[in-house]
Protein backbone atom coordinates (compact mmCIF):
# COMPACT_ATOMS: atom_id res chain seq x y z
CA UNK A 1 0.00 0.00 0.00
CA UNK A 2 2.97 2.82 0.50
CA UNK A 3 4.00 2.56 -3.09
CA UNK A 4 -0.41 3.41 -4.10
CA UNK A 5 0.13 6.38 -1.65
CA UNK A 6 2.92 7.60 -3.02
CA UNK A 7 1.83 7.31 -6.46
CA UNK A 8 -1.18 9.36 -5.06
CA UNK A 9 0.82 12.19 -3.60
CA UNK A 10 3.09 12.30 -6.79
CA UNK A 11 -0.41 12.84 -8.82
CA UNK A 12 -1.84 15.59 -6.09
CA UNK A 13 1.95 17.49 -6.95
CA UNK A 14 1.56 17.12 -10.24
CA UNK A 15 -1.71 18.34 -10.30
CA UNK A 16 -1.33 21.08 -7.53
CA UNK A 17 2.35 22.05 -9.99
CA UNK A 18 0.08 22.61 -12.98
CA UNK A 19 -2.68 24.66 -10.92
CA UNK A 20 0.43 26.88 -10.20
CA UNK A 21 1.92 26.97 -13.57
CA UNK A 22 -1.14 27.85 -14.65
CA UNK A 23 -2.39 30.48 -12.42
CA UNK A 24 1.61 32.23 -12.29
CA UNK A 25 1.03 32.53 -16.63
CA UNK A 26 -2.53 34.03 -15.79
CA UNK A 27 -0.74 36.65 -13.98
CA UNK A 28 1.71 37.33 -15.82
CA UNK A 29 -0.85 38.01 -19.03
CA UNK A 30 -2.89 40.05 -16.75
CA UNK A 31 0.67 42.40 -15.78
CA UNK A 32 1.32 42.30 -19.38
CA UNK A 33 -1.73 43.64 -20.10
CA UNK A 34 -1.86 46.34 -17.36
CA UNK A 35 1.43 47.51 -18.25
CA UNK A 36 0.24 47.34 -22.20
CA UNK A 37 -2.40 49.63 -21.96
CA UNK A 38 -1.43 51.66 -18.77
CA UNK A 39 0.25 54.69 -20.83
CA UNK A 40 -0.61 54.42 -24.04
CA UNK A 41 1.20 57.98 -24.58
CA UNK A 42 4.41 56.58 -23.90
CA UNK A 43 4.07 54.84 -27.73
CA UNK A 44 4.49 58.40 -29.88
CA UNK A 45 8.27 58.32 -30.98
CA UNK A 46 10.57 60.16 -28.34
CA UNK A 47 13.46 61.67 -29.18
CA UNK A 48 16.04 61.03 -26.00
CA UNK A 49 18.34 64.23 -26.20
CA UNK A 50 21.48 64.66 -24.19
CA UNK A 51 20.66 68.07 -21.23
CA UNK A 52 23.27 69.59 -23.08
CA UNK A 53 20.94 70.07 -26.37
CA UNK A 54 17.81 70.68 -24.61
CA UNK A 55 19.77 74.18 -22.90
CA UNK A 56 20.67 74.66 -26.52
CA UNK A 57 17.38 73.94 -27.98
CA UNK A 58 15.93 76.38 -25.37
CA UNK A 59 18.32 79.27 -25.60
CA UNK A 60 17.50 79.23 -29.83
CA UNK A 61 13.59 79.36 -28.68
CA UNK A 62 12.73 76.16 -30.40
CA UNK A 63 11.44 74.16 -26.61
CA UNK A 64 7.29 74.86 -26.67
CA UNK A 65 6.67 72.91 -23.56
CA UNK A 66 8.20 70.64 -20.78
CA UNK A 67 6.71 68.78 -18.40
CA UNK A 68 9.50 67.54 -15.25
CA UNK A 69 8.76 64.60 -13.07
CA UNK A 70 11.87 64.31 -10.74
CA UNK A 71 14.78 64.38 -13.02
CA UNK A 72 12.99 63.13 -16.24
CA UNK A 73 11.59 65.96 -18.53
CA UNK A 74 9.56 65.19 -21.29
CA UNK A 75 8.63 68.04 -23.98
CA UNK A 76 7.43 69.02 -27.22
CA UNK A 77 9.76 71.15 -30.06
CA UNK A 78 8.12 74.26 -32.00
CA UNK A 79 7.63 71.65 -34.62
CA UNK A 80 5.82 68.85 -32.52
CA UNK A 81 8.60 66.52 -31.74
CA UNK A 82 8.45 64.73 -28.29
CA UNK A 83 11.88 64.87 -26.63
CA UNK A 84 13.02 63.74 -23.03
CA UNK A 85 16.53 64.13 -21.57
CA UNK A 86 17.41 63.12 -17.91
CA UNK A 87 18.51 66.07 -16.10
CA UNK A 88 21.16 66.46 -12.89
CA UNK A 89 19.93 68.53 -9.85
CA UNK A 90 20.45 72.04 -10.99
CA UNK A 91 18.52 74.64 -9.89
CA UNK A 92 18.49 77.06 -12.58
CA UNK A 93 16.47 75.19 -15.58
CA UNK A 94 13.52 76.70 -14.56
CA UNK A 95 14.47 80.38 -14.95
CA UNK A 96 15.83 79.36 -17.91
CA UNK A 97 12.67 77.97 -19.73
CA UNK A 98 10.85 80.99 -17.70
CA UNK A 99 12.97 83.31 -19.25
CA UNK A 100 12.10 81.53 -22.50
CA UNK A 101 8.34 81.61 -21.99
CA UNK A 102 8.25 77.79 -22.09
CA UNK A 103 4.97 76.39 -20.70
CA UNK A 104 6.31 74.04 -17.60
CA UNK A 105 4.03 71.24 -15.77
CA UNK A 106 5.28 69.29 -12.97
CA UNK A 107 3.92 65.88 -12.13
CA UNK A 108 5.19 63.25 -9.11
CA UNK A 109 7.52 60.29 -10.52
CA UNK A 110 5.01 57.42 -10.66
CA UNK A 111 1.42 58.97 -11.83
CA UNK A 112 -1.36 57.12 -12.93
CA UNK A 113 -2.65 53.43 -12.68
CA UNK A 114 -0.19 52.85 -9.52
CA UNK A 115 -2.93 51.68 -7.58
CA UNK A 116 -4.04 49.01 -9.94
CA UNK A 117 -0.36 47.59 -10.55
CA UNK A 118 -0.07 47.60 -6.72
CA UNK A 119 -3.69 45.86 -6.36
CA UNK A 120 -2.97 43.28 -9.20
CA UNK A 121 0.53 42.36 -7.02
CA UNK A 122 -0.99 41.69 -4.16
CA UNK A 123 -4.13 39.06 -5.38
CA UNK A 124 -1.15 37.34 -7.05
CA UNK A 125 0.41 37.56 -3.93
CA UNK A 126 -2.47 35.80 -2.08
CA UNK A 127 -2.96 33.59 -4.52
CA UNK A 128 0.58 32.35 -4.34
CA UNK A 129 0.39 32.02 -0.55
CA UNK A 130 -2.68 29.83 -1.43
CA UNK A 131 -1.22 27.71 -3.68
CA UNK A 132 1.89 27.33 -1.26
CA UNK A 133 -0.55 26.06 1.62
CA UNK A 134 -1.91 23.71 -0.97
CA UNK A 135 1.07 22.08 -2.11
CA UNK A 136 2.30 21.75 1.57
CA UNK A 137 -1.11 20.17 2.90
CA UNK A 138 -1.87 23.23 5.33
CA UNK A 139 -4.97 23.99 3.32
CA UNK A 140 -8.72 23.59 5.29
């Protein structure tokens, strides 16, 4: 009889394994999909410029608008271009596109479907600690 039972328990693995697989390529789809469609705006082509050229492209007038979150600016040309450069922590870029008359917006580092991503992370989260007491018999 202790070869039937272990045959049994093999099975229940296998079986508990594939419930696992399973559910950990469910989640993944799902954070594909979340991260897919959480900024679409990201998708236009951007131009990544060096600091250097965006204080050039400002002082010959040709910066319409920036928008700075952290160190990261993003912007459009005269001409409709996106850009975005990385900048270092100096203090005098905004006089510089004020001086200009560059529109500025500011906006905090992570904006946006934060809440979801964080949401989504924790069910799989549960889920796994589920599956865990499953596979270990603690479930019931």
């Amino acid at each position: 009889m202790v070869p039937d039972k272990r045959l049994s328990q093999a099975a229940a693995m296998n079986t508990n394994f594939r419930n696992l697989a399973l559910w950990a390529i469910i989640g993944l789809l799902v954070v594909a999909l979340v991260m897919l469609f959480q900024q679409p705006s990201q998708r236009t082509a951007v131009r990544d410029i060096t600091y250097s050229e965006l204080l050039s492209q400002i002082e010959q007038g040709r910066v319409h608008d920036v928008t700075i979150a952290g160190n990261e600016v993003l912007g459009h040309f005269n001409d409709n271009r996106v850009f975005s450069t990385y900048t270092p922590d100096e203090a005098n870029l905004i006089p510089r596109l004020q001086a200009k008359n560059i529109s500025i917006s500011a906006k905090p580092l992570h904006e946006g479907g934060g809440w979801l991503m964080s949401l989504l992370l924790n069910a799989l989260h549960g889920l796994w600690q589920v599956e865990s007491q499953t596979l270990n018999g603690d479930a019931g």
